[in-house]
Protein backbone atom coordinates (compact mmCIF):
# COMPACT_ATOMS: atom_id res chain seq x y z
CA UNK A 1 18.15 -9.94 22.71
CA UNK A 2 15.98 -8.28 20.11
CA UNK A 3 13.62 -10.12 18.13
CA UNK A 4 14.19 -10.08 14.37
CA UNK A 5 12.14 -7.40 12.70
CA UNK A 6 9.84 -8.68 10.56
CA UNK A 7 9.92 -7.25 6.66
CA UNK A 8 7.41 -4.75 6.35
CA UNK A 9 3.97 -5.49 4.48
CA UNK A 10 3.79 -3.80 1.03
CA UNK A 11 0.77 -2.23 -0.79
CA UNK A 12 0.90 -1.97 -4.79
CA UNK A 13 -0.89 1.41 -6.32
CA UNK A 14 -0.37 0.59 -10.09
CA UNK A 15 -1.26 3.20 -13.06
CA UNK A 16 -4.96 3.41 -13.41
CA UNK A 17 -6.15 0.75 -16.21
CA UNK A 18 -7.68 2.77 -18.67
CA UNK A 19 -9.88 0.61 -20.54
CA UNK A 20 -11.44 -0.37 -17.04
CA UNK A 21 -14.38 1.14 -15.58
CA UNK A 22 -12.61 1.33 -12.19
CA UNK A 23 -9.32 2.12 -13.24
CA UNK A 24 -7.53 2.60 -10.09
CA UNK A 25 -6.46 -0.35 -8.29
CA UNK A 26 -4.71 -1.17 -4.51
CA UNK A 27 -3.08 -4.90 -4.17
CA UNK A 28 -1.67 -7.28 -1.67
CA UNK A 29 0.97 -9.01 -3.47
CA UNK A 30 -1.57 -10.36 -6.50
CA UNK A 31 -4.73 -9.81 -4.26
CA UNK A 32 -6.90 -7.18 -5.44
CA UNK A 33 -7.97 -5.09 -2.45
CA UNK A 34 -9.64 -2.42 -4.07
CA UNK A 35 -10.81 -0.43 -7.21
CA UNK A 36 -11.69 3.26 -7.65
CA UNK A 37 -12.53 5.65 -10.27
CA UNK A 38 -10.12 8.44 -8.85
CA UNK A 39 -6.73 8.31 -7.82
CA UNK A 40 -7.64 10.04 -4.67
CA UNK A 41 -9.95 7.37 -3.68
CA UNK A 42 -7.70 4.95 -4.09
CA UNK A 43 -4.93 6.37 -1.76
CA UNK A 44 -7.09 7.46 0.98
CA UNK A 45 -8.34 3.71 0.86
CA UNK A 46 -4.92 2.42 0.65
CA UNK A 47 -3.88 4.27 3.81
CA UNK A 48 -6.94 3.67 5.63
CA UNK A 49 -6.13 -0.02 4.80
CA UNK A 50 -2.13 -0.14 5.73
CA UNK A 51 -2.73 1.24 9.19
CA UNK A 52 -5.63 -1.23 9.56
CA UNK A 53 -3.69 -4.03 8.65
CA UNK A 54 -0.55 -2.72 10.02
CA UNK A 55 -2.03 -2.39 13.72
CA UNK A 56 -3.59 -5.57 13.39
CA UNK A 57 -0.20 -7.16 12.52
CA UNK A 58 2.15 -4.92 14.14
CA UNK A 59 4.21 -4.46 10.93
CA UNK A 60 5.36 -1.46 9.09
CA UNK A 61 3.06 -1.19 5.97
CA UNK A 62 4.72 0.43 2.75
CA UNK A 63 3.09 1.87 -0.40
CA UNK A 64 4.57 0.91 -3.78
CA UNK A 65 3.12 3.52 -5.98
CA UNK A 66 3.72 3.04 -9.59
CA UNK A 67 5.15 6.65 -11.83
CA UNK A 68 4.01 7.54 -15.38
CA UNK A 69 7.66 6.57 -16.65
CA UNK A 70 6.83 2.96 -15.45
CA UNK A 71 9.15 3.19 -11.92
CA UNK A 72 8.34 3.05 -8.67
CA UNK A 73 8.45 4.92 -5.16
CA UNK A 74 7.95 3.34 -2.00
CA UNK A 75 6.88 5.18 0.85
CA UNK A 76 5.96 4.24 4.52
CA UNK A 77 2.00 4.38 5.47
CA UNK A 78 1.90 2.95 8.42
CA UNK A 79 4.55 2.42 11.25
CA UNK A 80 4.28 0.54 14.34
CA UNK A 81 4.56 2.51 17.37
CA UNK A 82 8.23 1.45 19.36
CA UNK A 83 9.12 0.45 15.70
CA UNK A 84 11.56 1.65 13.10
CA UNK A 85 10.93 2.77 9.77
């Protein structure tokens, strides 16, 4: 019998904060993980950190990036090898 897959681990990239000197910002659920003056910056550090906390774990990590209309895309960054997406 398989074991239950466990949910994956999501990443939050909200819109940059303007009025904040490091506008761009990468959470784990309400823990601030990072902040960057660039977009950029911010991604590369938010994939360097899902496959880093996604090997440790051995969970799928997701992004949740946040659009200029206000929505939301979620994409995979990091899946476990032997694991689906």
């Amino acid at each position: 019998m398989n074991p239950t897959p466990q949910p994956p681990i999501m990443l939050y990239l909200p819109l940059a904060q303007r009025s904040n000197g490091f506008p761009w910002e990468v959470f784990q659920d309400t823990h601030r993980m990072g902040t960057f003056a660039t977009q950029d910056e911010c991604f590369r550090h938010a994939l360097r950190l899902a496959k880093s906390i996604g090997r440790r774990m051995g969970r799928p990590v997701r992004l949740k990036i946040e659009g200029d209309d206000g929505s939301w895309e979620t994409v995979n960054a990091f899946v476990p090898e032997g694991a689906d997406a």
